[in-house]
C-alpha atoms as a PDB file:
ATOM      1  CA  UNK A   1     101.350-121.567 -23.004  1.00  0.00           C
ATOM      2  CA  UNK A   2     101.975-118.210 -23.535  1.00  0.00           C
ATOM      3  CA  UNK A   3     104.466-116.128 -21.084  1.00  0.00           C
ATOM      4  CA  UNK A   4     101.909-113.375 -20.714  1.00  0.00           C
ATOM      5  CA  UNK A   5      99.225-116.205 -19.724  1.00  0.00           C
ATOM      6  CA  UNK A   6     102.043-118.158 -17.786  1.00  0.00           C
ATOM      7  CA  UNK A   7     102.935-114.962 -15.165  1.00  0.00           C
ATOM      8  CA  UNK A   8      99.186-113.967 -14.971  1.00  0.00           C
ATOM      9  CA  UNK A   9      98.602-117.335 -13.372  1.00  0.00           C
ATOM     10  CA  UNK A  10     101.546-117.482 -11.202  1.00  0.00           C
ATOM     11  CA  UNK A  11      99.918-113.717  -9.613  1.00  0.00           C
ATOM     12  CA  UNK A  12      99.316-114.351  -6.226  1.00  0.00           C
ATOM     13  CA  UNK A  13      96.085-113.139  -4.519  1.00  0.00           C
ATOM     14  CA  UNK A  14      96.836-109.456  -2.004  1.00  0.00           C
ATOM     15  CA  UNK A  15      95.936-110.501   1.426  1.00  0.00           C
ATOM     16  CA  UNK A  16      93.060-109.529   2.663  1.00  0.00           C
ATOM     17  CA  UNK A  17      93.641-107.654   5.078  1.00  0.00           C
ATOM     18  CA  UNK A  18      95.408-105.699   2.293  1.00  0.00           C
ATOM     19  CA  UNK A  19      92.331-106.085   0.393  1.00  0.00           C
ATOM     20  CA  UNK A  20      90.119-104.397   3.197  1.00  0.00           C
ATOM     21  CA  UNK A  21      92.613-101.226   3.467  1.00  0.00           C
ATOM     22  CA  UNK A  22      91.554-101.018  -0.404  1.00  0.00           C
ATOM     23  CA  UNK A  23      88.043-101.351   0.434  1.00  0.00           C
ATOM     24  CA  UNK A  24      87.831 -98.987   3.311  1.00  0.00           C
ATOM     25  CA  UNK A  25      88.883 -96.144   0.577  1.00  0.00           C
ATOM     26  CA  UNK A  26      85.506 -96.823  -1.791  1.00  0.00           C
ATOM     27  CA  UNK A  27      82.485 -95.414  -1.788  1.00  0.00           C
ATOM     28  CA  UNK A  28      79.373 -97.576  -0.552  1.00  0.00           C
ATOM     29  CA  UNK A  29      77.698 -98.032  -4.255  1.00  0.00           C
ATOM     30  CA  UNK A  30      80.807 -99.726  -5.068  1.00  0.00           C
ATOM     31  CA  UNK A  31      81.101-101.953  -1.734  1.00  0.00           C
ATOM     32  CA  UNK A  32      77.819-103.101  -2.535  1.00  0.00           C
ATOM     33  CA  UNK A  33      78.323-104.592  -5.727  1.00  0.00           C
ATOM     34  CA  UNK A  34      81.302-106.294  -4.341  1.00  0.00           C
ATOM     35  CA  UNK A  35      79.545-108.244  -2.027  1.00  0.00           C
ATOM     36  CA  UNK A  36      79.019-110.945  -4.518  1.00  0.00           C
ATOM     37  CA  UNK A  37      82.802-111.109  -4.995  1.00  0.00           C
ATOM     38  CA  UNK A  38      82.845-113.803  -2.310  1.00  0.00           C
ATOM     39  CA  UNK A  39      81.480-114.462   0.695  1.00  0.00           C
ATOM     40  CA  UNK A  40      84.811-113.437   2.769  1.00  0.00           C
ATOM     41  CA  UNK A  41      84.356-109.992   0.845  1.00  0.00           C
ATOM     42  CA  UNK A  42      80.609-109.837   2.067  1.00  0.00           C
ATOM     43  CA  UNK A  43      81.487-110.747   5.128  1.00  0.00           C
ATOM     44  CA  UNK A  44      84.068-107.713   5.544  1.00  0.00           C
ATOM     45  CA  UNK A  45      82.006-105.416   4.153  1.00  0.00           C
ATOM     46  CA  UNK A  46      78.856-106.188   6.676  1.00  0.00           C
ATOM     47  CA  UNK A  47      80.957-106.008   9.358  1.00  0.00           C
ATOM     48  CA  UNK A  48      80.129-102.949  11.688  1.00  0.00           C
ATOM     49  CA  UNK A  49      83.908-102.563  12.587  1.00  0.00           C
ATOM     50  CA  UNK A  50      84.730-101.738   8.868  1.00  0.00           C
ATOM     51  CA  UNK A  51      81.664 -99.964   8.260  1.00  0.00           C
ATOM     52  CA  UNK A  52      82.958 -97.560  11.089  1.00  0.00           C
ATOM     53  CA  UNK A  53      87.149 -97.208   9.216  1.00  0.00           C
ATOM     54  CA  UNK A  54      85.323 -96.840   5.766  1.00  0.00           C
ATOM     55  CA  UNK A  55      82.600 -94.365   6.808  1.00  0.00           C
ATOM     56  CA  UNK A  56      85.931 -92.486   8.724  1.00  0.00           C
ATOM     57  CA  UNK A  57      87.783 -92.055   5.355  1.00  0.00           C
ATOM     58  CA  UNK A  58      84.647 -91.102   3.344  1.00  0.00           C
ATOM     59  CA  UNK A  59      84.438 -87.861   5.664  1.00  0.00           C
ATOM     60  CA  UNK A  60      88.245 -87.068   5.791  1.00  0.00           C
ATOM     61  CA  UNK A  61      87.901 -86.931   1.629  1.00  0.00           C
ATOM     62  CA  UNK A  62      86.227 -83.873   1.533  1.00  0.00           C
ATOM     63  CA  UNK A  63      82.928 -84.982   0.079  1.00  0.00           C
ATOM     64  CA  UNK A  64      80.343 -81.565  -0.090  1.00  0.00           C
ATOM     65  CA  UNK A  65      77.825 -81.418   2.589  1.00  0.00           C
ATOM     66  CA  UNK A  66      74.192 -82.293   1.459  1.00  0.00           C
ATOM     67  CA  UNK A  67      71.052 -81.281   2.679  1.00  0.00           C
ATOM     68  CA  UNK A  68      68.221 -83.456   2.639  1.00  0.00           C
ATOM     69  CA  UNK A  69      64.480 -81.832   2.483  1.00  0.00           C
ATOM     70  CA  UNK A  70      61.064 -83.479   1.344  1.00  0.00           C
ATOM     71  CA  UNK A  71      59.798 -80.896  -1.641  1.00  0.00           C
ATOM     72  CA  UNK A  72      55.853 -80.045  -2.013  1.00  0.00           C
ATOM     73  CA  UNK A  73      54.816 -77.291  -4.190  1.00  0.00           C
ATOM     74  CA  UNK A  74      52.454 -75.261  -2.552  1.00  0.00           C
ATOM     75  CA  UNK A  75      51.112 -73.759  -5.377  1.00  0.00           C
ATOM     76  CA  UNK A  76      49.526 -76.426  -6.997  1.00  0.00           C
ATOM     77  CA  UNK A  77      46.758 -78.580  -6.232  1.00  0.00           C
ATOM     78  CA  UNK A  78      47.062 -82.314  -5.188  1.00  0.00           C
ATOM     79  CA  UNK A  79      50.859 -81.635  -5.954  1.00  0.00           C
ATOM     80  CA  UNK A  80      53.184 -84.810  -6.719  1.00  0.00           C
ATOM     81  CA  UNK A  81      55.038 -84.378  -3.108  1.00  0.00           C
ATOM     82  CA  UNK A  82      58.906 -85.887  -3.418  1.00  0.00           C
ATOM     83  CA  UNK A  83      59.276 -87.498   0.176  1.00  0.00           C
ATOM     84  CA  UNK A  84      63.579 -87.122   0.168  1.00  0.00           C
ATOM     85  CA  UNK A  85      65.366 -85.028  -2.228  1.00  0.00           C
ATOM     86  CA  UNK A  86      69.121 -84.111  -1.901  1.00  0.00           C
ATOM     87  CA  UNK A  87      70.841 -80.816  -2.303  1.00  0.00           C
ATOM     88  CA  UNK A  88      74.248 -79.764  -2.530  1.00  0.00           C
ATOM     89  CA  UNK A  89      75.189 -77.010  -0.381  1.00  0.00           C
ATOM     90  CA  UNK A  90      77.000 -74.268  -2.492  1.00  0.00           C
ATOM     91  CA  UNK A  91      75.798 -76.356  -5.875  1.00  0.00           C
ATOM     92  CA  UNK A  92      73.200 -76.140  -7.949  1.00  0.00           C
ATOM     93  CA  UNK A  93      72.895 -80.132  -8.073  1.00  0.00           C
ATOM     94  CA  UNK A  94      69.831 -82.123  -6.866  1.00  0.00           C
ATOM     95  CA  UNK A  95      68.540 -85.630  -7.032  1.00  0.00           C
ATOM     96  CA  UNK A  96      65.673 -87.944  -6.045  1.00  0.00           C
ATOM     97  CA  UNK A  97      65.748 -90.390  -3.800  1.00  0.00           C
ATOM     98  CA  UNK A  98      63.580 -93.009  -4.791  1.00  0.00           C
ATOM     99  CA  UNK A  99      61.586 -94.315  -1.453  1.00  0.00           C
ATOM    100  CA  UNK A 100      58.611 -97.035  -0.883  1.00  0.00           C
ATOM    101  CA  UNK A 101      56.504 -93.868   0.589  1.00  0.00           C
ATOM    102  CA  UNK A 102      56.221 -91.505  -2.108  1.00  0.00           C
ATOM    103  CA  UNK A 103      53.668 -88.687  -2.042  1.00  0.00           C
ATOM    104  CA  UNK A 104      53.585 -88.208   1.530  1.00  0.00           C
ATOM    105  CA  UNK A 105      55.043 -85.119   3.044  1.00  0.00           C
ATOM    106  CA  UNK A 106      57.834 -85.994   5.578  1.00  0.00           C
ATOM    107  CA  UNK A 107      60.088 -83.605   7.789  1.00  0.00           C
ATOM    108  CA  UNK A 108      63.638 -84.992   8.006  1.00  0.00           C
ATOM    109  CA  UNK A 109      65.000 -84.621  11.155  1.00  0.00           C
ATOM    110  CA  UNK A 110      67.537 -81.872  11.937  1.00  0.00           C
ATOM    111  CA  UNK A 111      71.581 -84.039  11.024  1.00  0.00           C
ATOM    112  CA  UNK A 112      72.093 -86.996  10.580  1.00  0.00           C
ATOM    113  CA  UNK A 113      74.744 -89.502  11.958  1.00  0.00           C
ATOM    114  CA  UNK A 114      77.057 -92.049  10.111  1.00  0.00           C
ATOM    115  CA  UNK A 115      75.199 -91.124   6.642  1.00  0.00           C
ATOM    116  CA  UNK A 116      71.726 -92.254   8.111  1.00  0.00           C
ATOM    117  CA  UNK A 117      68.874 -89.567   8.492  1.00  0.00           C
ATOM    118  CA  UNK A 118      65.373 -89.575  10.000  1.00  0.00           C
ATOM    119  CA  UNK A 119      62.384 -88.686   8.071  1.00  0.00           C
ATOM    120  CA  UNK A 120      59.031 -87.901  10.179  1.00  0.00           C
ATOM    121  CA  UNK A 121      55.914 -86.981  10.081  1.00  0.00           C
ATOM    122  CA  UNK A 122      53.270 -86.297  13.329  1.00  0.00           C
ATOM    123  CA  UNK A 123      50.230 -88.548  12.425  1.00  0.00           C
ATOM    124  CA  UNK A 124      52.141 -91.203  10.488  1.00  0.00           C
ATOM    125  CA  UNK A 125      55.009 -93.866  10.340  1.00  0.00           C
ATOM    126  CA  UNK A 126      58.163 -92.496   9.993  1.00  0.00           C
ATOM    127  CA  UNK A 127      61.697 -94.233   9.064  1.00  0.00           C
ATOM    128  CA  UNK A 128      65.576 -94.254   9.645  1.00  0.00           C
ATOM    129  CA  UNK A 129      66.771 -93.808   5.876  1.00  0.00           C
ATOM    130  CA  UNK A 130      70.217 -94.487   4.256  1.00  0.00           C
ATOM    131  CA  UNK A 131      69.554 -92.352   1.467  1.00  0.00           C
ATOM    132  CA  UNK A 132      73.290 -93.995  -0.177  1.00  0.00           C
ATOM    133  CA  UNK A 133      71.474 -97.588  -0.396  1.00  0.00           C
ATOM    134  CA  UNK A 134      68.078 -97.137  -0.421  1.00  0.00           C
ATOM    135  CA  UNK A 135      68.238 -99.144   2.947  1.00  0.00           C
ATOM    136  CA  UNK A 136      65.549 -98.147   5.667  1.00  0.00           C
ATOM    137  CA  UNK A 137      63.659 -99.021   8.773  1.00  0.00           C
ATOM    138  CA  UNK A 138      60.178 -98.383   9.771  1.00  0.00           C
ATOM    139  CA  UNK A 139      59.183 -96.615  13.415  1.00  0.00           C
ATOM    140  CA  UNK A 140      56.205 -97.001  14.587  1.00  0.00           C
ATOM    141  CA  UNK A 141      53.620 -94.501  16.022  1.00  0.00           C
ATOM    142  CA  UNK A 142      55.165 -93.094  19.772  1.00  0.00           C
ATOM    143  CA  UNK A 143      52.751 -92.123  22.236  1.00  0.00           C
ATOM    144  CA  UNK A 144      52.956 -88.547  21.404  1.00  0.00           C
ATOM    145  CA  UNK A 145      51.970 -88.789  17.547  1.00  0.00           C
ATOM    146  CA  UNK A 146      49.404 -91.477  19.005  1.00  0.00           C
ATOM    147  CA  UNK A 147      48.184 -88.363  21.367  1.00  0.00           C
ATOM    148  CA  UNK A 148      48.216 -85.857  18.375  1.00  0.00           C
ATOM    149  CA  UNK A 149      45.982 -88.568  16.077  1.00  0.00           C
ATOM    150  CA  UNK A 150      43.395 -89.149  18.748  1.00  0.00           C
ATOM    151  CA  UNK A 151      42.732 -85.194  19.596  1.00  0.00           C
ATOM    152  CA  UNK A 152      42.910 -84.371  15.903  1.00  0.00           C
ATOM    153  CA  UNK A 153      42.071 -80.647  15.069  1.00  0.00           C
ATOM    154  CA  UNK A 154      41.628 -80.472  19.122  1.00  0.00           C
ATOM    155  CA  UNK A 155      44.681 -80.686  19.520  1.00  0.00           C
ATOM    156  CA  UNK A 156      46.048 -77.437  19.038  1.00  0.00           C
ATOM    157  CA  UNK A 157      42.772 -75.846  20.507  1.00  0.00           C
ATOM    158  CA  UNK A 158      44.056 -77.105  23.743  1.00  0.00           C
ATOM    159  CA  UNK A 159      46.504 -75.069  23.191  1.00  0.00           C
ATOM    160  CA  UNK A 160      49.349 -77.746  22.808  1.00  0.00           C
ATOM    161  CA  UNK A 161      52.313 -77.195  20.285  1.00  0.00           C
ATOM    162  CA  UNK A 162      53.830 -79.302  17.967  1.00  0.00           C
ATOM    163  CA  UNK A 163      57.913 -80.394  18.257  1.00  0.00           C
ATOM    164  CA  UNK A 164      60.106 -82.028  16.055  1.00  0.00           C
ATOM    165  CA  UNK A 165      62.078 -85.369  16.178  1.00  0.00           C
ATOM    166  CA  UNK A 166      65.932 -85.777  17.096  1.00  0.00           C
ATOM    167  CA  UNK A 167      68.103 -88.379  15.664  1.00  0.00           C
ATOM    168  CA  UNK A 168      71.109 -89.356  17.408  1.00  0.00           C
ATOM    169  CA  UNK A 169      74.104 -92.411  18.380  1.00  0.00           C
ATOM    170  CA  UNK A 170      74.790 -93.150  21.677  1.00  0.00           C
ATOM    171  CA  UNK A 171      78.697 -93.333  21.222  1.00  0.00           C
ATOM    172  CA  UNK A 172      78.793 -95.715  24.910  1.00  0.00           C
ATOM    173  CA  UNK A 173      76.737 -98.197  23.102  1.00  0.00           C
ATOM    174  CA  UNK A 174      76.909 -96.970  19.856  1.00  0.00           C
ATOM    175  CA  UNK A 175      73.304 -97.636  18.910  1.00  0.00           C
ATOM    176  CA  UNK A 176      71.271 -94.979  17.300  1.00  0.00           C
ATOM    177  CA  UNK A 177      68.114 -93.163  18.781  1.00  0.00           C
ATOM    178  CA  UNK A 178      65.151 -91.470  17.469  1.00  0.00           C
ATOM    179  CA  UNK A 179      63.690 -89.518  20.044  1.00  0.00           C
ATOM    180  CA  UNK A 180      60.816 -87.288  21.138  1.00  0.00           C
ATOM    181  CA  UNK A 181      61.437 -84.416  23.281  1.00  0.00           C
ATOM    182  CA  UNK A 182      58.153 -82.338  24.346  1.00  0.00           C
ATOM    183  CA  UNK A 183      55.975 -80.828  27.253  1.00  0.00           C
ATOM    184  CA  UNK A 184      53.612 -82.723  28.848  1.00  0.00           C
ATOM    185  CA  UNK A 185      49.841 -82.261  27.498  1.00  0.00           C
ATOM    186  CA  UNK A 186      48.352 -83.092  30.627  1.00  0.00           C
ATOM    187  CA  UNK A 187      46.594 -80.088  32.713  1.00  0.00           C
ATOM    188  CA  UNK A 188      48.539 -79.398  35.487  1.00  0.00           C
ATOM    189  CA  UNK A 189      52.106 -80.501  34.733  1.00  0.00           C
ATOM    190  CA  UNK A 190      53.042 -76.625  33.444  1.00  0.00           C
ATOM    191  CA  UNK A 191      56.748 -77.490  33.942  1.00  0.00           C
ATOM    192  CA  UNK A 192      56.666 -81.314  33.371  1.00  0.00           C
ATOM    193  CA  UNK A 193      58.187 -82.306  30.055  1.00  0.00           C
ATOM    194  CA  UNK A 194      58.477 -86.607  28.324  1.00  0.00           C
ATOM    195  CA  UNK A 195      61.065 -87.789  26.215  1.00  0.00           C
ATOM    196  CA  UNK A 196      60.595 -90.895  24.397  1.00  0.00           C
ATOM    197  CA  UNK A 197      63.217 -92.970  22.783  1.00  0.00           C
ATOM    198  CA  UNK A 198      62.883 -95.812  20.467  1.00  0.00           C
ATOM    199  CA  UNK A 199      64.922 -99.073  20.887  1.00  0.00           C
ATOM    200  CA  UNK A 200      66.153-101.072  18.242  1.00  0.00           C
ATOM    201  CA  UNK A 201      66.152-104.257  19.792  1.00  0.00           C
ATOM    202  CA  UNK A 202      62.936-104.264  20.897  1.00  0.00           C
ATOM    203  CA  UNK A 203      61.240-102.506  18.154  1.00  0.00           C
ATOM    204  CA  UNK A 204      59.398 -99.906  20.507  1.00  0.00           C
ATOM    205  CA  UNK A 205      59.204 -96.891  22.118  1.00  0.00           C
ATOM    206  CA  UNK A 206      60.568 -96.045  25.876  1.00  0.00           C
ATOM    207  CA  UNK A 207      59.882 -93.741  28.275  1.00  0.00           C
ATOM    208  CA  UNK A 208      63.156 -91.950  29.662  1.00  0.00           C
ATOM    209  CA  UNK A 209      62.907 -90.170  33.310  1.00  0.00           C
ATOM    210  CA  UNK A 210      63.493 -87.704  34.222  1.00  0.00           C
ATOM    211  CA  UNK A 211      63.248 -86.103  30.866  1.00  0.00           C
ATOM    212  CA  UNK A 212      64.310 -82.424  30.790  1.00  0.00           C
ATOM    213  CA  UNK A 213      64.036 -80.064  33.469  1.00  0.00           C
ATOM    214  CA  UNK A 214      63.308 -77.080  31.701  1.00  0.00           C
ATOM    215  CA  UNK A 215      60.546 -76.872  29.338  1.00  0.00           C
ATOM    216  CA  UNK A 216      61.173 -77.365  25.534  1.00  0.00           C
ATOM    217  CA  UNK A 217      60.709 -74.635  22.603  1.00  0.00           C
ATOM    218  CA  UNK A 218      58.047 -75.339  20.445  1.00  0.00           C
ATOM    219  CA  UNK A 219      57.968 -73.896  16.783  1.00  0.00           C
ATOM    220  CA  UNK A 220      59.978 -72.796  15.175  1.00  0.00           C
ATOM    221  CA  UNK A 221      61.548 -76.377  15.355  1.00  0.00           C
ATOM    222  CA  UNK A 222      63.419 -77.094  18.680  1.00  0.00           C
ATOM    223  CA  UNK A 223      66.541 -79.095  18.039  1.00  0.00           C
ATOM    224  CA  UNK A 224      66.881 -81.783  20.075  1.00  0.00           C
ATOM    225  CA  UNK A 225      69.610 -84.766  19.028  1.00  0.00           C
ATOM    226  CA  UNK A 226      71.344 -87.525  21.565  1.00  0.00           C
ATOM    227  CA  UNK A 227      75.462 -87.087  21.386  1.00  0.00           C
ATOM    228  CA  UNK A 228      77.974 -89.159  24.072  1.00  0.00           C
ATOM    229  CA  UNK A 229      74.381 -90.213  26.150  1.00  0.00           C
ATOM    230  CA  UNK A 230      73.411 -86.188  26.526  1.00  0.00           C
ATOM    231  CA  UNK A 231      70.663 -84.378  25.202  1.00  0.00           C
ATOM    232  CA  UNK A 232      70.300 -80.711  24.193  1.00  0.00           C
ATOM    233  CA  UNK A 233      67.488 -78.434  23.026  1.00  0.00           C
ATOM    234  CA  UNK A 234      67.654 -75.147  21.769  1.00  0.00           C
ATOM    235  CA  UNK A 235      66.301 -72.082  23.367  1.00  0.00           C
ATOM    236  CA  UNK A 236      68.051 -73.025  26.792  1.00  0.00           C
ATOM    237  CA  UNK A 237      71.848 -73.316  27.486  1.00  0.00           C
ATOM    238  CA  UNK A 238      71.268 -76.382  29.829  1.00  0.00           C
ATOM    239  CA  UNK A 239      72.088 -80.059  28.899  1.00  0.00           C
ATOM    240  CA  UNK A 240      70.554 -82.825  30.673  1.00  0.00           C
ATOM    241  CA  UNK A 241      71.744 -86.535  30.553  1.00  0.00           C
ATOM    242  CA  UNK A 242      69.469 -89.129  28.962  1.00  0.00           C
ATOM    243  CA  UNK A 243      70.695 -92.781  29.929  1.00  0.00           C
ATOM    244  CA  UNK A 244      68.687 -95.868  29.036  1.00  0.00           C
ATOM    245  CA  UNK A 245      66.415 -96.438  32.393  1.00  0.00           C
END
């Protein structure tokens, strides 16, 4: 046996936990193929502890912001609409992100939080996208969109406005939250405004109260986004908490 062969064998494995320091300094697309390294590596890499040190590093390293838009061309008709495109601020660079609901104009929610985004639209389905893995989850319909789909055109003859959806974490539970911030269509209830946020667990929307105090700027799009259990919309320099009643 050769000495070359002879010390390569006699190489003992890092430990892992020196192992995960090394993985905590990669990029996702590479901690997904090494998943099928072993099932102690998949494990690690799943785990939400790490995915919180690894996403840490990733935004010390000074990787360029990106927006995220979905593109239609107005200018021609039945247009192939790209439902999530990336661009990189102060670059000319763009790409595609390939997603299962192509065609369909989509609004993507104002941030985004731990690399995940929110991508809307008033009458349809929208989803929580990792635009890094391709990974996504499905919302369905609130009671507001369902509101908007049954007046249809009527709506806005009533003189009701549209509003835009805010993504956010919760860093006391440290679950994220879609939600809808907007005045109240019902006649009477000038002053009375509904949040809804969607729960995880249950798959569903909730009804938080009391929503704001103060009504909520319509177009052009209100930002409204859940940080440390508060939310905030533009157009007013109030905060109000949201908890999970």
């Amino acid at each position: 046996m050769s000495s070359k062969k002879q010390r390569c064998m006699s190489m003992e494995p890092l430990p892992h936990d020196v192992v995960e320091l090394i993985m905590e300094r990669l990029p996702v697309k590479s901690l997904l193929r090494f998943r099928a390294v072993s099932t102690q590596w998949k494990s690690t890499i799943g785990d939400p502890y790490f995915e919180e040190k690894q996403l840490k590093h990733r935004q010390k390293s000074g990787d360029p912001d990106v927006l995220m838009v979905s593109v239609r061309p107005y200018d021609v008709v039945k247009p192939d609409i790209e439902a999530l495109r990336t661009l990189v601020v102060g670059s000319s660079s763009s790409g595609n992100i390939p997603t299962p609901w192509e065609n369909t104009l989509y609004h993507v929610s104002n941030g985004s939080c731990d690399g995940l985004v929110c991508v809307y639209n008033n009458h349809i389905t929208g989803f929580v996208v990792n635009p890094t893995t391709g990974w996504h989850r499905p919302l369905p319909l609130c009671q507001f969109q369902q509101l908007m789909i049954d007046l249809g055109d009527r709506y806005l003859d009533l003189g009701h406005s549209y509003f835009s959806l805010g993504f956010g974490k919760d860093k006391l539970t440290r679950t994220y939250k879609p939600v809808w911030l907007y005045n109240s269509p019902e006649t009477g209830l000038e002053d009375a405004t509904r949040c809804e946020v969607f729960d995880f667990t249950t798959s569903s929307w909730r009804y938080v109260t009391p929503a704001a105090p103060y009504r909520v700027v319509a177009l052009p799009k209100p930002v409204h986004a859940l940080q440390e259990n508060m939310a905030f919309s533009n157009g007013y320099n109030r905060s109000f908490a949201v908890g999970n009643s």
